[in-house]
PDB file of N, CA and C in Angstrom:
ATOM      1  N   UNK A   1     -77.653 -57.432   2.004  1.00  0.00           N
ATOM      2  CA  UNK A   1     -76.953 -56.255   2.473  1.00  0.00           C
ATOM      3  C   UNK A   1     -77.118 -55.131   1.452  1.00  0.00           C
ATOM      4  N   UNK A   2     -77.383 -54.203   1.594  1.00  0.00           N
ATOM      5  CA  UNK A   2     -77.491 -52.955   1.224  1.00  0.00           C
ATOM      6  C   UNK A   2     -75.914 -52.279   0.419  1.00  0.00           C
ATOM      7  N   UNK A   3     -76.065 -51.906  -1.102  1.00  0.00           N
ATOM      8  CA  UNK A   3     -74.537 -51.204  -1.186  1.00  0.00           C
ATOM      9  C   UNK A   3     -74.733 -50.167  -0.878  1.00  0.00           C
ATOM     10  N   UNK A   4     -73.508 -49.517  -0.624  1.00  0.00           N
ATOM     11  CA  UNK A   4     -73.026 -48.652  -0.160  1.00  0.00           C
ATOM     12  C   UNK A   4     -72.504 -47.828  -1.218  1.00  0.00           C
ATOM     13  N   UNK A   5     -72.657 -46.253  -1.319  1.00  0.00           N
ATOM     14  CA  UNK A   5     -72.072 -45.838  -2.058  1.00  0.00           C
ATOM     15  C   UNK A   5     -71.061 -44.591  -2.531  1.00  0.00           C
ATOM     16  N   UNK A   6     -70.227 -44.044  -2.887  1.00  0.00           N
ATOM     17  CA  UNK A   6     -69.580 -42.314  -2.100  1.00  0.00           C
ATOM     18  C   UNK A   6     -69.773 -41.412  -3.271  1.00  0.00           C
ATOM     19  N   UNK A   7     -70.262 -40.241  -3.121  1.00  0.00           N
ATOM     20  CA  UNK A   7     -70.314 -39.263  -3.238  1.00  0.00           C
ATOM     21  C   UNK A   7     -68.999 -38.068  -3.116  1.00  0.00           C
ATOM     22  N   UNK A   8     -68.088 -37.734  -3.938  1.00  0.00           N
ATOM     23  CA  UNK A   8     -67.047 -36.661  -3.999  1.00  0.00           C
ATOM     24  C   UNK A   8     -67.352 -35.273  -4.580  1.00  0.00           C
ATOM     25  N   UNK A   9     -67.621 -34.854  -3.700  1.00  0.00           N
ATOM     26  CA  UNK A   9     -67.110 -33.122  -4.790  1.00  0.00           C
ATOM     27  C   UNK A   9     -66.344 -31.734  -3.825  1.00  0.00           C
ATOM     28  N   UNK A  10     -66.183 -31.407  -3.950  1.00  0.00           N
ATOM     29  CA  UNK A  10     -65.233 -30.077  -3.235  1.00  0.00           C
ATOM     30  C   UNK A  10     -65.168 -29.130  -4.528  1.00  0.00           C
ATOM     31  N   UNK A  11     -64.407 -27.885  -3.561  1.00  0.00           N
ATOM     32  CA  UNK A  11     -64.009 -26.744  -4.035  1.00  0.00           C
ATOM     33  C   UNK A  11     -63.602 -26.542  -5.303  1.00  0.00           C
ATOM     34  N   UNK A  12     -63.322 -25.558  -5.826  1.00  0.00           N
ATOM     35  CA  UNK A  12     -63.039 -25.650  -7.667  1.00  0.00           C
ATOM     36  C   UNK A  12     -61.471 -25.125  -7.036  1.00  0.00           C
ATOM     37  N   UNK A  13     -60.248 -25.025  -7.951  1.00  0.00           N
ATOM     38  CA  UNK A  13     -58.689 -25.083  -8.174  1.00  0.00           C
ATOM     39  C   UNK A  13     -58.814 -23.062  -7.305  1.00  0.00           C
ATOM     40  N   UNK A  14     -59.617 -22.690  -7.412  1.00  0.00           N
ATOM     41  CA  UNK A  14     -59.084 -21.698  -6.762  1.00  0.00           C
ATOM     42  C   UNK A  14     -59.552 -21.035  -5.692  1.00  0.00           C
ATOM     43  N   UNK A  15     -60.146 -21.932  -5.181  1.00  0.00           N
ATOM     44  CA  UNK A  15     -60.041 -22.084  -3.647  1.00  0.00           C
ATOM     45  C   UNK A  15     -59.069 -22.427  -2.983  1.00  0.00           C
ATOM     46  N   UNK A  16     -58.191 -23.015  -3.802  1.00  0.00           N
ATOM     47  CA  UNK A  16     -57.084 -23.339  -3.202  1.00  0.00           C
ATOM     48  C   UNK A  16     -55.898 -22.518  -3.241  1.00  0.00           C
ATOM     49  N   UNK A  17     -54.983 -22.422  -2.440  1.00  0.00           N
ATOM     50  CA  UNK A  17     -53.930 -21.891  -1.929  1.00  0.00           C
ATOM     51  C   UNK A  17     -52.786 -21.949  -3.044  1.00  0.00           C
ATOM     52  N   UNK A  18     -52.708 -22.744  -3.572  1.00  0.00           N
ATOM     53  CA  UNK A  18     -52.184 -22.959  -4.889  1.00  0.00           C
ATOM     54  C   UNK A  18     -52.667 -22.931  -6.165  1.00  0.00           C
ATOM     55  N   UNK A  19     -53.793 -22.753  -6.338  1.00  0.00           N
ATOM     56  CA  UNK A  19     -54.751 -22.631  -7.548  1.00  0.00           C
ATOM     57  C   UNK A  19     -54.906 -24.013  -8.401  1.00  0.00           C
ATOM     58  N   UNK A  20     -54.444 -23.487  -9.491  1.00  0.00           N
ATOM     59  CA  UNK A  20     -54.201 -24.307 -10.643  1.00  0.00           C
ATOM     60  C   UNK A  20     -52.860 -25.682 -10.833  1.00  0.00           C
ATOM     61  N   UNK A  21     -52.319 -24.743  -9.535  1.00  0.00           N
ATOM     62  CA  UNK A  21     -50.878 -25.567  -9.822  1.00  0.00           C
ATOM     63  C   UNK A  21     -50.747 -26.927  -9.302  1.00  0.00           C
ATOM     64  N   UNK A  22     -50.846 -28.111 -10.027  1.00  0.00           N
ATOM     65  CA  UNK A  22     -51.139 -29.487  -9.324  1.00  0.00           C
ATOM     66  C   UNK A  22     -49.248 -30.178  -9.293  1.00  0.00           C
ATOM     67  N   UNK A  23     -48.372 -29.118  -9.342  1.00  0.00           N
ATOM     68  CA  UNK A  23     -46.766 -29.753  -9.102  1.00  0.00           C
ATOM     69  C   UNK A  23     -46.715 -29.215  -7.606  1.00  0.00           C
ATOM     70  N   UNK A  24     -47.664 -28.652  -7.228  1.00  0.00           N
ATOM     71  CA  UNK A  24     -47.380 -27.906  -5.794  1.00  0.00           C
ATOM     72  C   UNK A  24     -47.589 -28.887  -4.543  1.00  0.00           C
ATOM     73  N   UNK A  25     -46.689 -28.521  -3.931  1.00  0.00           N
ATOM     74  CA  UNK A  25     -46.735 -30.098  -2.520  1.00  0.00           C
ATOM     75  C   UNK A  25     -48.003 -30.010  -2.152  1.00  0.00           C
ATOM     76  N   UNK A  26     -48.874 -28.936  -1.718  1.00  0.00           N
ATOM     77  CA  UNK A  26     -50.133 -28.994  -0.867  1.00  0.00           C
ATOM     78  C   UNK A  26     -51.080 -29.509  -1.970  1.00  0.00           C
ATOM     79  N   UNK A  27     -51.137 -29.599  -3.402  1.00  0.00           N
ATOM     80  CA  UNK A  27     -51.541 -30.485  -4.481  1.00  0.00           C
ATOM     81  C   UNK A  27     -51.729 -31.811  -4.418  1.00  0.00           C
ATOM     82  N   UNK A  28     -50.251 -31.631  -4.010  1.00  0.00           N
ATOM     83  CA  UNK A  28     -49.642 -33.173  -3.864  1.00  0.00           C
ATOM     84  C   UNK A  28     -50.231 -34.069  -2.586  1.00  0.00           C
ATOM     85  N   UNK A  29     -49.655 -33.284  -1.569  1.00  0.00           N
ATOM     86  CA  UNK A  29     -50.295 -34.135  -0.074  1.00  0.00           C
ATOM     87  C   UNK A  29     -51.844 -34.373  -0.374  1.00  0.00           C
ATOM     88  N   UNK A  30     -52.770 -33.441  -0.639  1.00  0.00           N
ATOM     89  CA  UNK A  30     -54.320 -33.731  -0.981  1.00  0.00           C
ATOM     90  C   UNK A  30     -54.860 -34.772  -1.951  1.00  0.00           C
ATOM     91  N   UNK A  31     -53.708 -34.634  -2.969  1.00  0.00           N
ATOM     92  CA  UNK A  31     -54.232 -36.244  -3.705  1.00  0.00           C
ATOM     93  C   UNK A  31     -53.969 -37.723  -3.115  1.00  0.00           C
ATOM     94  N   UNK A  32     -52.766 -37.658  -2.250  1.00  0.00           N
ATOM     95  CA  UNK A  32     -52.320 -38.983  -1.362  1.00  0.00           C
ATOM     96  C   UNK A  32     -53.551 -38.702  -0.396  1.00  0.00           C
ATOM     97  N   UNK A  33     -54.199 -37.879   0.049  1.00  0.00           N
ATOM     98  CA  UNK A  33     -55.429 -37.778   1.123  1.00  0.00           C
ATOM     99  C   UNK A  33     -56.812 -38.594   0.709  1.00  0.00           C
ATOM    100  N   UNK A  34     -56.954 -38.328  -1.079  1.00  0.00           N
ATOM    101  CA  UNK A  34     -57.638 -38.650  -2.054  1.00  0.00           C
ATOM    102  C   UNK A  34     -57.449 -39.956  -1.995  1.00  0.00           C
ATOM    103  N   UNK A  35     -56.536 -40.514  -2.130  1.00  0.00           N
ATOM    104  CA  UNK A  35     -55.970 -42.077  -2.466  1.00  0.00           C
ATOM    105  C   UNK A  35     -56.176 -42.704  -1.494  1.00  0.00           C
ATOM    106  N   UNK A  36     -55.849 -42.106  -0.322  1.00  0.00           N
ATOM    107  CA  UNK A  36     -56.156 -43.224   1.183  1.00  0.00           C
ATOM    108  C   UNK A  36     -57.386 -43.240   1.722  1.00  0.00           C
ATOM    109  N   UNK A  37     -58.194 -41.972   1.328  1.00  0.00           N
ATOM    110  CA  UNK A  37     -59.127 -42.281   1.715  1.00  0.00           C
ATOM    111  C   UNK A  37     -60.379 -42.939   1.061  1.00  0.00           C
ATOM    112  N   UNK A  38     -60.131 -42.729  -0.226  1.00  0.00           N
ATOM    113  CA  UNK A  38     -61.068 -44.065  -1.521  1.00  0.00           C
ATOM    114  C   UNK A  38     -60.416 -45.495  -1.144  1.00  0.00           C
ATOM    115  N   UNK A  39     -59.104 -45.639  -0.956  1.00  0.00           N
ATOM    116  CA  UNK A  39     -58.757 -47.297  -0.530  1.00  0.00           C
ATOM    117  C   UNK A  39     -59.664 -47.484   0.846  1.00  0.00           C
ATOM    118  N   UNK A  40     -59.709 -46.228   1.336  1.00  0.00           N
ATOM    119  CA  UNK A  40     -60.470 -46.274   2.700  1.00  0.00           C
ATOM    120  C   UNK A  40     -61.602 -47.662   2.526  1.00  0.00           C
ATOM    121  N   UNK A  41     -62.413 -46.880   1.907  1.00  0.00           N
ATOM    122  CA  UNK A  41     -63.851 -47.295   0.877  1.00  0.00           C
ATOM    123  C   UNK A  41     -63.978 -48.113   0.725  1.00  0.00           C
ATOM    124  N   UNK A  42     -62.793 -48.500  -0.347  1.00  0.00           N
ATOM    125  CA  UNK A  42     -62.794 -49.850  -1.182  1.00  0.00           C
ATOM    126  C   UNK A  42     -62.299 -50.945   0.235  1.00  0.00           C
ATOM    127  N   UNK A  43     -61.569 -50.624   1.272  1.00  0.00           N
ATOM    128  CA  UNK A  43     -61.454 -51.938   1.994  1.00  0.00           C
ATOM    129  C   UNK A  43     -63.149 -52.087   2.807  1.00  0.00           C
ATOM    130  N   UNK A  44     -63.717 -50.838   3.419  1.00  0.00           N
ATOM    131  CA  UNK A  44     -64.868 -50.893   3.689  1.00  0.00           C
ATOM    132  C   UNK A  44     -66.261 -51.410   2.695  1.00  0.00           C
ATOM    133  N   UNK A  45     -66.168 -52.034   1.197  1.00  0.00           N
ATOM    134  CA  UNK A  45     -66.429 -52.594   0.390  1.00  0.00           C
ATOM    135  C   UNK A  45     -67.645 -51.530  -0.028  1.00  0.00           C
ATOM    136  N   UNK A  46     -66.969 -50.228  -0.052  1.00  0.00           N
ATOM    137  CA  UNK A  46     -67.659 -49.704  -0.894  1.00  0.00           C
ATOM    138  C   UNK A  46     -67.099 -49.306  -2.142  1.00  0.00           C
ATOM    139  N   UNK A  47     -68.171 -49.854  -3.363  1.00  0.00           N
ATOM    140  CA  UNK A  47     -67.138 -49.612  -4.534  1.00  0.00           C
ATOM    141  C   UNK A  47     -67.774 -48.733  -5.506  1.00  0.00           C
ATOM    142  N   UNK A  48     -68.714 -48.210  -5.557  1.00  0.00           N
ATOM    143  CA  UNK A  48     -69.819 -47.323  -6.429  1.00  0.00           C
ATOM    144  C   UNK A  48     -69.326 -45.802  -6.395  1.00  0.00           C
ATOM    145  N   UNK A  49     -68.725 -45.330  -6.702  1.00  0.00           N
ATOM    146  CA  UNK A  49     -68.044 -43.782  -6.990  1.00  0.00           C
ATOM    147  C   UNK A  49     -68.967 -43.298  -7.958  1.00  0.00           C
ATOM    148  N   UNK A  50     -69.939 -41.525  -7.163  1.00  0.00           N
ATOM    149  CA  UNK A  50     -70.188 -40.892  -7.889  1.00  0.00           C
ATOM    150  C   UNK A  50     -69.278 -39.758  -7.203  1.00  0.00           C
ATOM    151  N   UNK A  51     -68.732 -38.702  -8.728  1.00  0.00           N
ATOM    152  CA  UNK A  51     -68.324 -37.611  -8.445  1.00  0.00           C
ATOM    153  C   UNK A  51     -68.578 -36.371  -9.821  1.00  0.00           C
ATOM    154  N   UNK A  52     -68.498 -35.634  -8.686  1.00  0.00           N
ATOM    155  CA  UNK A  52     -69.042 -34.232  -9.192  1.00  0.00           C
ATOM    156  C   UNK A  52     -67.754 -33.763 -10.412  1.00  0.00           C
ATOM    157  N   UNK A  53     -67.438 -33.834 -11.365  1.00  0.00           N
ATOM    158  CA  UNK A  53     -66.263 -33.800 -12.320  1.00  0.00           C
ATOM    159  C   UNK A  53     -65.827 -32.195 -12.261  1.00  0.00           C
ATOM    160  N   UNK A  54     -65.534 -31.241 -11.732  1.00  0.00           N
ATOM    161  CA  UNK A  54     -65.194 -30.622 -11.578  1.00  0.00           C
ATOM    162  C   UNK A  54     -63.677 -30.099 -11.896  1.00  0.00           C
ATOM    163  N   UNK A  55     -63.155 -28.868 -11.934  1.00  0.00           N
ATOM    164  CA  UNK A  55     -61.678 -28.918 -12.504  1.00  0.00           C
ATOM    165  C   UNK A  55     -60.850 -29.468 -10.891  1.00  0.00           C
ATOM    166  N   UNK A  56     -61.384 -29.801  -9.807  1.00  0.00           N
ATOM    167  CA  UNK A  56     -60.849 -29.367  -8.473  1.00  0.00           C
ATOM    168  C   UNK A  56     -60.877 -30.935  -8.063  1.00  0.00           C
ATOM    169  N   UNK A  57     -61.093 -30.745  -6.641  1.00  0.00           N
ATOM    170  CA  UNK A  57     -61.648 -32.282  -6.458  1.00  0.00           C
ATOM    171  C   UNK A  57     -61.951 -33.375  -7.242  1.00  0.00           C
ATOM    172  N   UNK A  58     -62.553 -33.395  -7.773  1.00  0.00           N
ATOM    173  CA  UNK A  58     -63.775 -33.966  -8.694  1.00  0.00           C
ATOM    174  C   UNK A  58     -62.635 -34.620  -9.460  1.00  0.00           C
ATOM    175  N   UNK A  59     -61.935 -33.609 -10.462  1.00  0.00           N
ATOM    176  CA  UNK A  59     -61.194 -34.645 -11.169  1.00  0.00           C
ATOM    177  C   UNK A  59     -60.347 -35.050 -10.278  1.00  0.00           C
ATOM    178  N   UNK A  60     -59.743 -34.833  -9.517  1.00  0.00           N
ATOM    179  CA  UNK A  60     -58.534 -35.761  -8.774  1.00  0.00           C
ATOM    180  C   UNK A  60     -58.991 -36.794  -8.812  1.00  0.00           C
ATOM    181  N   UNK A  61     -60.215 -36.811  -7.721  1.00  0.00           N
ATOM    182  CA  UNK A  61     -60.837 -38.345  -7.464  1.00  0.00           C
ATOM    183  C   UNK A  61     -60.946 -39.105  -8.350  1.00  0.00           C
ATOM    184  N   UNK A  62     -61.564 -38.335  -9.707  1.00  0.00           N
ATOM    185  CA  UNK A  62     -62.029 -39.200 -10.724  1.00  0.00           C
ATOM    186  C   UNK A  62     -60.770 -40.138 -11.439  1.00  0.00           C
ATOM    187  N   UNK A  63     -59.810 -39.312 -11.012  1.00  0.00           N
ATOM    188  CA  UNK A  63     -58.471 -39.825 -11.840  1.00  0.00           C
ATOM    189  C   UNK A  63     -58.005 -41.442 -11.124  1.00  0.00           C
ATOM    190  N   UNK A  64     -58.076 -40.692  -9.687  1.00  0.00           N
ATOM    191  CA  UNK A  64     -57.529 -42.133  -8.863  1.00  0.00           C
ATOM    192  C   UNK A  64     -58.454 -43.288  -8.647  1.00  0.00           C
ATOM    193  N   UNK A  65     -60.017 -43.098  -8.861  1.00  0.00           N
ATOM    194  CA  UNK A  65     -60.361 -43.895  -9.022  1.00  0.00           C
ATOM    195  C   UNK A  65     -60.671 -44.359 -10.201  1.00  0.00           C
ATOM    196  N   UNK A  66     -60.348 -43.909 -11.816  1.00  0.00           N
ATOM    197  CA  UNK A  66     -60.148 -44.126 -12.958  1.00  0.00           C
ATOM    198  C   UNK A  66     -58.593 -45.532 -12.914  1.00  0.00           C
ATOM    199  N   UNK A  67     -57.504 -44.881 -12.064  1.00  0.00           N
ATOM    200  CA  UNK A  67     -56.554 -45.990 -11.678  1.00  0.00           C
ATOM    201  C   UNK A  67     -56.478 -47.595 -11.348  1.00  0.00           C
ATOM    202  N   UNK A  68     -57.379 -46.776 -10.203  1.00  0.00           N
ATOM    203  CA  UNK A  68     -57.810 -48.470  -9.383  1.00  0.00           C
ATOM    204  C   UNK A  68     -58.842 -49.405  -9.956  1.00  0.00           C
ATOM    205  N   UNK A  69     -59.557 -48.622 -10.770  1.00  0.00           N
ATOM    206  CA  UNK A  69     -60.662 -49.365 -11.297  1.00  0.00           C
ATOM    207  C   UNK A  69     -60.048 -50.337 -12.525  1.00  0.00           C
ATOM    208  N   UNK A  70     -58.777 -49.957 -12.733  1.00  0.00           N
ATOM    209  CA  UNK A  70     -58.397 -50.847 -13.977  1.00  0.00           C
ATOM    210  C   UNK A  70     -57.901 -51.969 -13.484  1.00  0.00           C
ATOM    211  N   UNK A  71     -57.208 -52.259 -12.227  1.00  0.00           N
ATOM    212  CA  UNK A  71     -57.029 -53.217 -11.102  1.00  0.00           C
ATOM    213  C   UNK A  71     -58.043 -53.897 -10.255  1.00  0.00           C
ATOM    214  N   UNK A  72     -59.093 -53.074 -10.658  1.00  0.00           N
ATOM    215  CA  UNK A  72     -60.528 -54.013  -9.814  1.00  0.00           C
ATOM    216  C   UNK A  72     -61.718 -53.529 -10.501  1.00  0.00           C
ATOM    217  N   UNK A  73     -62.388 -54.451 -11.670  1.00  0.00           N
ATOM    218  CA  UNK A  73     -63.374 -54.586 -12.484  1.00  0.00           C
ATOM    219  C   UNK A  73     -64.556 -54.256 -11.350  1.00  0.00           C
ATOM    220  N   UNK A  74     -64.850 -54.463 -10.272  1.00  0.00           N
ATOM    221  CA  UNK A  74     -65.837 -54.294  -9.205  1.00  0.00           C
ATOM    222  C   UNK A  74     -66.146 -52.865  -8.965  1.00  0.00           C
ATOM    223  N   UNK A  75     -65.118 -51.797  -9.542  1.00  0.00           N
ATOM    224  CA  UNK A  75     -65.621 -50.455  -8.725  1.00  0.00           C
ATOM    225  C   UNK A  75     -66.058 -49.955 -10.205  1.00  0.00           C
ATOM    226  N   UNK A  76     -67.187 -49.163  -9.607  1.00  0.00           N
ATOM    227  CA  UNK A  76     -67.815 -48.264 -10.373  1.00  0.00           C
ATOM    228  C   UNK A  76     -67.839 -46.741 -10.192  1.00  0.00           C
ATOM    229  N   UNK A  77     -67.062 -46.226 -11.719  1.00  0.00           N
ATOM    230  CA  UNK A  77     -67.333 -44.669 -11.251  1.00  0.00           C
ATOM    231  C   UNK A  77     -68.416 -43.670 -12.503  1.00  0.00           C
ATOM    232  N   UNK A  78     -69.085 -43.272 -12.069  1.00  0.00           N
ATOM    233  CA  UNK A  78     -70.362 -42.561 -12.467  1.00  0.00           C
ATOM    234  C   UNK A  78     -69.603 -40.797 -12.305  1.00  0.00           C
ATOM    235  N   UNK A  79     -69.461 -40.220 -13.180  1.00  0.00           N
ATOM    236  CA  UNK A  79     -69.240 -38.806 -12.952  1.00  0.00           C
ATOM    237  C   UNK A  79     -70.644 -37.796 -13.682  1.00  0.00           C
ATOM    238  N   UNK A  80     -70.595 -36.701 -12.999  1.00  0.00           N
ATOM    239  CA  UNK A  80     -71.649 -35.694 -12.882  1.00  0.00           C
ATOM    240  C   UNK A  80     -71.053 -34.607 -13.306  1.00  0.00           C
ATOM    241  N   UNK A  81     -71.706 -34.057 -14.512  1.00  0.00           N
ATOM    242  CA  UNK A  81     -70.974 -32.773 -14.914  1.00  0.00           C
ATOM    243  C   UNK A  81     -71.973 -31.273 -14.133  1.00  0.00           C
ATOM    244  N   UNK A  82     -70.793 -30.359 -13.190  1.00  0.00           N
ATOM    245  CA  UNK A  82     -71.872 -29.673 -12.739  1.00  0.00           C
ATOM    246  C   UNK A  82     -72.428 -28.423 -13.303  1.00  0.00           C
TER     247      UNK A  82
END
């Protein structure tokens, strides 16, 4: 079988509606979006995370899957400075 692997990057902090501010609910709801949809992944047994490290996206992801990875030696995350 072939792995599988994901790719993250998005917008930089001020594209967003809130900017910089990561105490802000719409911050907030987008990282639980972040979280369910990498568990997404990981139940679909994909575990190879590359992401674009960015101040925006990029680090969120990198963070939550920096989390989970300490709970499951199997995922791999590779970051890309852009």
């Amino acid at each position: 079988m072939k792995e599988k692997s994901c790719a993250i990057l998005g917008p930089e902090p001020l594209k967003f509606p809130w900017g910089y501010d990561e105490e802000d609910e719409r911050c907030g709801a987008l990282k639980l979006i972040l979280l369910n949809m990498v568990n997404f992944w990981l139940v679909e047994t994909i575990k190879t995370f590359v992401v674009v490290l960015d101040a925006g996206i990029g680090l969120y992801a990198a963070e939550i899957i920096s989390e989970l990875k300490e709970k499951d030696s199997e995922i791999s995350l590779t970051c890309v400075v852009p």
